[in-house]
C-alpha atoms as a PDB file:
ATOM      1  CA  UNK A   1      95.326  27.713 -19.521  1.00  0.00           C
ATOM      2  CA  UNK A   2      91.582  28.489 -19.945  1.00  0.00           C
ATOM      3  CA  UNK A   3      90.469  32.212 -18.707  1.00  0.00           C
ATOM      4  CA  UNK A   4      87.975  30.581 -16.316  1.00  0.00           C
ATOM      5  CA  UNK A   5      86.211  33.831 -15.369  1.00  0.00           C
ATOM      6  CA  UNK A   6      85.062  34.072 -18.967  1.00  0.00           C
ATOM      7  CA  UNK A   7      84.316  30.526 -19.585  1.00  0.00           C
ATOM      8  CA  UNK A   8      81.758  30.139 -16.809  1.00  0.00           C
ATOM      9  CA  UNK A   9      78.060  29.271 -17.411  1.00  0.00           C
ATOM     10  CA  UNK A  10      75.732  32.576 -17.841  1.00  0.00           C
ATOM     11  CA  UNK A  11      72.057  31.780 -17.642  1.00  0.00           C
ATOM     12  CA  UNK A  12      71.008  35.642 -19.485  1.00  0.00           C
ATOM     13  CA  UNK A  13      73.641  34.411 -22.567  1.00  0.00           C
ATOM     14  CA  UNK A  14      71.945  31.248 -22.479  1.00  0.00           C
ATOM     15  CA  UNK A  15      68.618  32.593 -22.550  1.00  0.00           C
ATOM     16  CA  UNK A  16      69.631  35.605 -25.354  1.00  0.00           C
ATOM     17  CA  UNK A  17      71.252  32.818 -27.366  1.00  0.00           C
ATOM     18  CA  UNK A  18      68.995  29.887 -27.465  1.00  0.00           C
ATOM     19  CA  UNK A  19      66.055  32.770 -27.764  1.00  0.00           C
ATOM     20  CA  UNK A  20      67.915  34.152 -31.124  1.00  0.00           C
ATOM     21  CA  UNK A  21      67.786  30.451 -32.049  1.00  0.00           C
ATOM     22  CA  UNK A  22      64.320  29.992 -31.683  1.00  0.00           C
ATOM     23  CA  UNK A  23      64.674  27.168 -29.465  1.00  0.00           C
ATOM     24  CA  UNK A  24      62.670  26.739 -26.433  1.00  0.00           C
ATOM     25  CA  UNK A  25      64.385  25.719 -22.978  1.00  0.00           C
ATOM     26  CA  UNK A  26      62.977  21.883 -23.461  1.00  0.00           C
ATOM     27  CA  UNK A  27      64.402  21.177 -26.530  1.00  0.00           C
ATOM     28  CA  UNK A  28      68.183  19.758 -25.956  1.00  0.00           C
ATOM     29  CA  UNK A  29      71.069  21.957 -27.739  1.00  0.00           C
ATOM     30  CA  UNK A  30      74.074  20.407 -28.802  1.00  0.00           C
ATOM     31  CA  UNK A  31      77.048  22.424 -29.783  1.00  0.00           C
ATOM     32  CA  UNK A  32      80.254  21.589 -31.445  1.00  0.00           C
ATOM     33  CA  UNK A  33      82.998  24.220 -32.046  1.00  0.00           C
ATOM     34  CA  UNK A  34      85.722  23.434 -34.465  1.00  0.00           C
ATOM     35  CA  UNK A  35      86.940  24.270 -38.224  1.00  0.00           C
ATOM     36  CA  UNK A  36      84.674  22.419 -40.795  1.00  0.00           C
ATOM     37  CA  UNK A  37      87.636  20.136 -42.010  1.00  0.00           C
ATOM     38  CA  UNK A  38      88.405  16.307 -42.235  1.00  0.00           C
ATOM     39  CA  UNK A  39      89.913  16.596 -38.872  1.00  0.00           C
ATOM     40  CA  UNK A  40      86.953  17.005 -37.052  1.00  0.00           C
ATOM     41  CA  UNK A  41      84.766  14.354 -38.868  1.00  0.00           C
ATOM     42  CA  UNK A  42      81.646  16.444 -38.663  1.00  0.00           C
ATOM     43  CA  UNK A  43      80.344  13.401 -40.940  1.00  0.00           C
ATOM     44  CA  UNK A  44      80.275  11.238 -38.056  1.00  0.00           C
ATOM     45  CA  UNK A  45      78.507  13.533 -36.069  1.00  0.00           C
ATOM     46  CA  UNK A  46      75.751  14.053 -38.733  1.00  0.00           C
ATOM     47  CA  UNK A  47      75.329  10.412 -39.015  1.00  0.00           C
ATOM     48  CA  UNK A  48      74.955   9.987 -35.062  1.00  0.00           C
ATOM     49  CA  UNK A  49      72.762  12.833 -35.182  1.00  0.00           C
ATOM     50  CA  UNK A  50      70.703  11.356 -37.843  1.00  0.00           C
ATOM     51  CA  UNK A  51      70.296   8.187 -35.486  1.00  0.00           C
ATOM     52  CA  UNK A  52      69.044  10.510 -32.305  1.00  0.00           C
ATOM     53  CA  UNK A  53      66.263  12.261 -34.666  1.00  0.00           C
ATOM     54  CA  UNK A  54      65.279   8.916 -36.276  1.00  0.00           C
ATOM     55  CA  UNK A  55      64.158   7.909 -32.609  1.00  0.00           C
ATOM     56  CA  UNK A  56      62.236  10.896 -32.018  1.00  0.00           C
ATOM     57  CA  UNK A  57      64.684  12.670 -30.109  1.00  0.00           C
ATOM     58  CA  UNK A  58      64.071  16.743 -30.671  1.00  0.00           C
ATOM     59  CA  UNK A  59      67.517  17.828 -30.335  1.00  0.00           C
ATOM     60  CA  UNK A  60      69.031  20.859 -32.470  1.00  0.00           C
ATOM     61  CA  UNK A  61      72.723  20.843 -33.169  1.00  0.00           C
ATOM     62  CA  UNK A  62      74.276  24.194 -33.603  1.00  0.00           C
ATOM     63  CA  UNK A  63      77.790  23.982 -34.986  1.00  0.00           C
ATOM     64  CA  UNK A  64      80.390  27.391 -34.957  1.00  0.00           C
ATOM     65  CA  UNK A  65      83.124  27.295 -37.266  1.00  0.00           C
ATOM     66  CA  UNK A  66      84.413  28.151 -41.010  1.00  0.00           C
ATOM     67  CA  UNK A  67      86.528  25.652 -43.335  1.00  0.00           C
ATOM     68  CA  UNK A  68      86.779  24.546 -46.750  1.00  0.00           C
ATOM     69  CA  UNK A  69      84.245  21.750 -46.117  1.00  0.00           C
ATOM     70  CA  UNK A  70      81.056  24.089 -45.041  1.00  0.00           C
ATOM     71  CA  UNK A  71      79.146  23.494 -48.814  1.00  0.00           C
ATOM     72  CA  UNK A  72      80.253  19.356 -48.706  1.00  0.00           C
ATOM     73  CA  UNK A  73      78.656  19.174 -45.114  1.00  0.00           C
ATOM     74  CA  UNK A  74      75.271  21.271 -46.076  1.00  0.00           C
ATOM     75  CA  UNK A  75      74.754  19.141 -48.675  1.00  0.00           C
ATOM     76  CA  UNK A  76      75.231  16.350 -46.456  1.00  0.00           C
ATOM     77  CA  UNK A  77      73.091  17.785 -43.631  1.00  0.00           C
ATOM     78  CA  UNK A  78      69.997  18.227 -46.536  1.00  0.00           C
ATOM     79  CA  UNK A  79      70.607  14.859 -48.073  1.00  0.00           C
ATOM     80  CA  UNK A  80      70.203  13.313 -44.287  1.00  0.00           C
ATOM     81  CA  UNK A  81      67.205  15.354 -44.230  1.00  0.00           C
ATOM     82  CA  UNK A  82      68.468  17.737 -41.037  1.00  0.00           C
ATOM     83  CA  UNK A  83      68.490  20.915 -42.339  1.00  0.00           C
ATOM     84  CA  UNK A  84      65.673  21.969 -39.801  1.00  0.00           C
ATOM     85  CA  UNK A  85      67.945  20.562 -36.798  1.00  0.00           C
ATOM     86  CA  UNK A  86      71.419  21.362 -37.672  1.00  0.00           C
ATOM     87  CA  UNK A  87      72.122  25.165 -37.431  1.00  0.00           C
ATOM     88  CA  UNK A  88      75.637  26.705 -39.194  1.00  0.00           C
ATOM     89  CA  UNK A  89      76.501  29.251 -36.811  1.00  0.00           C
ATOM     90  CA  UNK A  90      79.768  30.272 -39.174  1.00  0.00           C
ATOM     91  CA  UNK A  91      82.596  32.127 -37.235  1.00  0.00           C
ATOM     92  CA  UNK A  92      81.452  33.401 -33.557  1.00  0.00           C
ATOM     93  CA  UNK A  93      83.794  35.904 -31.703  1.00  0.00           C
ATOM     94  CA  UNK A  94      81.183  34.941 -28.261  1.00  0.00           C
ATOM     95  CA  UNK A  95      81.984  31.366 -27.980  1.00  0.00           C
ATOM     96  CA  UNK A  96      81.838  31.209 -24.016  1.00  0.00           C
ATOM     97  CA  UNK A  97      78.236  32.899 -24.310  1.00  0.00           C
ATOM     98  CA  UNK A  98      76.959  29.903 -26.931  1.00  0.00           C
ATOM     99  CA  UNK A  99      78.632  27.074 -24.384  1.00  0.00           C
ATOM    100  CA  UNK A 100      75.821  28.131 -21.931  1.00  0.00           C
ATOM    101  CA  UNK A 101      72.931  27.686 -24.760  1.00  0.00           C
ATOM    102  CA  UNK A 102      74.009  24.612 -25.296  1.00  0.00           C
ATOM    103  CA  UNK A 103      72.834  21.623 -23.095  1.00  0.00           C
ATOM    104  CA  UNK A 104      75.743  19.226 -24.624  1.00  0.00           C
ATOM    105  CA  UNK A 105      79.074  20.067 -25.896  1.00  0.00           C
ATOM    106  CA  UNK A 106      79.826  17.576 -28.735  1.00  0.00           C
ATOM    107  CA  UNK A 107      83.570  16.935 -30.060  1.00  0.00           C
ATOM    108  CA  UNK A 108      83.753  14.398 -33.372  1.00  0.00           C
ATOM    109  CA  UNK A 109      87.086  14.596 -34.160  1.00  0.00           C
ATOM    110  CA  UNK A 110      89.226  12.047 -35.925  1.00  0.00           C
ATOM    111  CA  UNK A 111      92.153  13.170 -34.583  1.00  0.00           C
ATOM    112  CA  UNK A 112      92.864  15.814 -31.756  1.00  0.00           C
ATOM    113  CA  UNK A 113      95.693  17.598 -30.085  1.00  0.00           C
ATOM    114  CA  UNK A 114      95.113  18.885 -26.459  1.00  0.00           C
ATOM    115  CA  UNK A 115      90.953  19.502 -26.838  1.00  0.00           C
ATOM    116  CA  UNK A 116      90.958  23.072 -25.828  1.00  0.00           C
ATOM    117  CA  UNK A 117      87.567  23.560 -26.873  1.00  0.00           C
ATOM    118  CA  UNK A 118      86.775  20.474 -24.788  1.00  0.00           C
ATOM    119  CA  UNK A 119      88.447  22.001 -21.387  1.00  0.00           C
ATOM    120  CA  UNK A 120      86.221  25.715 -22.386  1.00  0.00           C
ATOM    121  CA  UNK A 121      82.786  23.251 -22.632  1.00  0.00           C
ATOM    122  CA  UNK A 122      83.723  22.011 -19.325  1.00  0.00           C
ATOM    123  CA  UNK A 123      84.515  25.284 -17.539  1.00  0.00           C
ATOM    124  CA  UNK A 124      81.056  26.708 -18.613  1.00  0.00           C
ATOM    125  CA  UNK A 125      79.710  23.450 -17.120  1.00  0.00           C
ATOM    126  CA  UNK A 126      78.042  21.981 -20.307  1.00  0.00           C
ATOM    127  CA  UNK A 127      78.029  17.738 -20.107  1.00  0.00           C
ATOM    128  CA  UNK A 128      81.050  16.593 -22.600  1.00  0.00           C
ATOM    129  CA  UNK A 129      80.606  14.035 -25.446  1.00  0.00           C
ATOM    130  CA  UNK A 130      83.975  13.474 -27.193  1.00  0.00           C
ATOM    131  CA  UNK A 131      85.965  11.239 -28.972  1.00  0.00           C
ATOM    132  CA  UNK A 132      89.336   9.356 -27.520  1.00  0.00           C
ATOM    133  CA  UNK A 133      91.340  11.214 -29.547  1.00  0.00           C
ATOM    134  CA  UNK A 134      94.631  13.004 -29.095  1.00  0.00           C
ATOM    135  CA  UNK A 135      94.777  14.607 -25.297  1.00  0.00           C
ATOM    136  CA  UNK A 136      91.303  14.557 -25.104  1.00  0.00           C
ATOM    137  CA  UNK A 137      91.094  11.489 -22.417  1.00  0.00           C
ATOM    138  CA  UNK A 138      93.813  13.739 -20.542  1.00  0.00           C
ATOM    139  CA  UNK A 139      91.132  16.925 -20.159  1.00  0.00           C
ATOM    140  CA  UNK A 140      87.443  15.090 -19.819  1.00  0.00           C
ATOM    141  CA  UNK A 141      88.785  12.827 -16.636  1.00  0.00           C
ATOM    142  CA  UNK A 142      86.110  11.462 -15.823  1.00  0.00           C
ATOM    143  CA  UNK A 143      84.013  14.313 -16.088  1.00  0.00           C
ATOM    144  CA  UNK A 144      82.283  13.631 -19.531  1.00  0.00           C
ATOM    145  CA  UNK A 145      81.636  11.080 -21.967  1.00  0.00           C
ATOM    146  CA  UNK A 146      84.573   9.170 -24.723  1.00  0.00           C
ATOM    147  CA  UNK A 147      83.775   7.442 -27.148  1.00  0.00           C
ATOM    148  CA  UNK A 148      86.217   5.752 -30.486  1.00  0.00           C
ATOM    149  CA  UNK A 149      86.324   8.121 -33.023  1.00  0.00           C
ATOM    150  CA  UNK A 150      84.790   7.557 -36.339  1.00  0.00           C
ATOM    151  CA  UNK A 151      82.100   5.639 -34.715  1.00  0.00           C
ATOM    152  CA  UNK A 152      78.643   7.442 -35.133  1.00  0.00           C
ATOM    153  CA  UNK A 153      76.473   4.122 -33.384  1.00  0.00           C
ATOM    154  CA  UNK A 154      78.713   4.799 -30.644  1.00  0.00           C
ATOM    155  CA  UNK A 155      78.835   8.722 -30.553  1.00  0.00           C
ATOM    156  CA  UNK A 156      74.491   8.498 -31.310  1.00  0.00           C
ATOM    157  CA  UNK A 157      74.533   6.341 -27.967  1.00  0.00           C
ATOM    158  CA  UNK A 158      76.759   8.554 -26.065  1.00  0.00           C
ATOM    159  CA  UNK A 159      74.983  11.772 -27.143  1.00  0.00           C
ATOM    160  CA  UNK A 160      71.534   9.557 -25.783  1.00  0.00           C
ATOM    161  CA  UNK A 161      72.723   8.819 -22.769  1.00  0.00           C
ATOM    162  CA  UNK A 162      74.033  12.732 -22.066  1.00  0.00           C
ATOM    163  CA  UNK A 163      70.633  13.709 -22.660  1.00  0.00           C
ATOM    164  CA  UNK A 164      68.655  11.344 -21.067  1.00  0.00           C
ATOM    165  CA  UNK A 165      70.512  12.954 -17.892  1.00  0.00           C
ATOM    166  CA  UNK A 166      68.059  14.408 -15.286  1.00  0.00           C
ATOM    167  CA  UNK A 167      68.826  17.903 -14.435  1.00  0.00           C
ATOM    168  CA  UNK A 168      70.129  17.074 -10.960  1.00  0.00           C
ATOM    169  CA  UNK A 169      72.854  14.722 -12.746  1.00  0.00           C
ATOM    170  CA  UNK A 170      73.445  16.815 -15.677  1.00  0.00           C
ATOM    171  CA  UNK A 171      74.482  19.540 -12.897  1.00  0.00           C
ATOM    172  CA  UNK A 172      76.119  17.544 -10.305  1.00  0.00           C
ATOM    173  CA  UNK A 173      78.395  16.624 -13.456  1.00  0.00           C
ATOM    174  CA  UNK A 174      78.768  20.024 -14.722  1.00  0.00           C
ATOM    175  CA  UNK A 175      79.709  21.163 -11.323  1.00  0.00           C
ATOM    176  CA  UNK A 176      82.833  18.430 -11.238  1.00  0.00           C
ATOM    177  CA  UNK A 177      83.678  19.229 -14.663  1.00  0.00           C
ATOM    178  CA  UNK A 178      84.239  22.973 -13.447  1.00  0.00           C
ATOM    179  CA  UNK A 179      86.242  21.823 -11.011  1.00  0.00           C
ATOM    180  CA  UNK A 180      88.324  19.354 -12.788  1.00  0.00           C
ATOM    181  CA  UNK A 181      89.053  22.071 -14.940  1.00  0.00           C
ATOM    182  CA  UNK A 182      89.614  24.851 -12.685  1.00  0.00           C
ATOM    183  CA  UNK A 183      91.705  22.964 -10.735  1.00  0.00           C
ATOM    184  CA  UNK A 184      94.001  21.815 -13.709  1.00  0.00           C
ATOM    185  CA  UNK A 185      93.398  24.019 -16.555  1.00  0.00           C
ATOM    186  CA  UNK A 186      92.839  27.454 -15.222  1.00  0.00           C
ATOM    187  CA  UNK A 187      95.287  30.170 -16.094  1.00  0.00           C
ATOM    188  CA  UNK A 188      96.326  30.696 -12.203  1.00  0.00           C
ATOM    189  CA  UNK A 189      96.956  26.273 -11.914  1.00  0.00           C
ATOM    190  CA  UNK A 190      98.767  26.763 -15.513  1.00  0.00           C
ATOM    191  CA  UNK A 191     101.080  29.694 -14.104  1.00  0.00           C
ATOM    192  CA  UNK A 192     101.461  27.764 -11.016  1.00  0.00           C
ATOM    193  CA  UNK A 193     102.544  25.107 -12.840  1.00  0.00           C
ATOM    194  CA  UNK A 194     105.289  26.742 -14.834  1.00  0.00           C
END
């Protein structure tokens, strides 16, 4: 179950957080949470990334996790020429807090099990890109945005379309993915459950 009274959108975090960042409230944040391993094809992501910058998108990616792959995946983010965009956060003990900086919650993966990081994202009301991975299908509904892994033309597209989102849709969204998840996920609809 997800502790829905922690994962809930906070505006001040938001503010503190993308503020710390240097990132003004116009320029889209997109945040992925996950272990720098093969698992999570953080490749992928780059490359879509790469595709949203090369339009003149002004996006930032901020990315919180540790993992053997952190120096293979700096060098890729310089050689792709994003190292002004693409933010290592390293290990964050606050993850709830850096769900509301984000405007877009961004899962790459390969392969998945249940997407619990997914199911936080869409407690704190953030719009979902993810791959079809694993249980992931399962927690979005249809209250976010799949996509085939390994694809990064179809994850750039995806990511493009979440953040061409007016605000009124981007929160009308957010709102249902609360619900979807506090309805199913939450510890008290777990418990009852069981």
């Amino acid at each position: 179950g997800i502790n829905t009274e922690q994962f809930v959108f906070n505006a001040s975090s938001r503010a503190r957080l993308r503020d710390e960042l240097n990132i003004d409230e116009k320029t889209p944040l997109l945040l992925a949470v996950g272990r720098l391993t093969q698992q999570k094809d953080y490749p992928n992501l780059f490359n879509a990334f790469q595709q949203l910058v090369e339009v003149g998108n002004p996006a930032n990616l901020a990315i919180i996790g540790t993992g053997e792959d952190l120096p293979t995946l700096t060098t890729m983010v310089a050689k792709l020429g994003l190292s002004d965009r693409v933010r290592f956060l390293g290990l964050q003990r606050n993850v709830n807090e850096w769900m509301s900086a984000a405007d877009v919650f961004v899962l790459s993966s390969a392969w998945e099990g249940f997407g619990l990081v997914v199911a936080e994202a869409m407690a704190c009301e953030r719009i979902v890109v993810a791959t079809d991975c694993g249980g992931v299908k399962e927690v979005v509904g249809q209250c976010g945005i799949l996509i085939p892994p390994v694809n990064s033309i179809a994850l750039a597209n995806a990511l493009s379309v979440a953040l061409s989102l007016t605000a009124e849709q981007a929160q009308a969204q957010g709102y249902s993915a609360r619900r979807r998840i506090v309805e199913r996920y939450s510890l008290k609809a777990q418990a009852e459950n069981w």
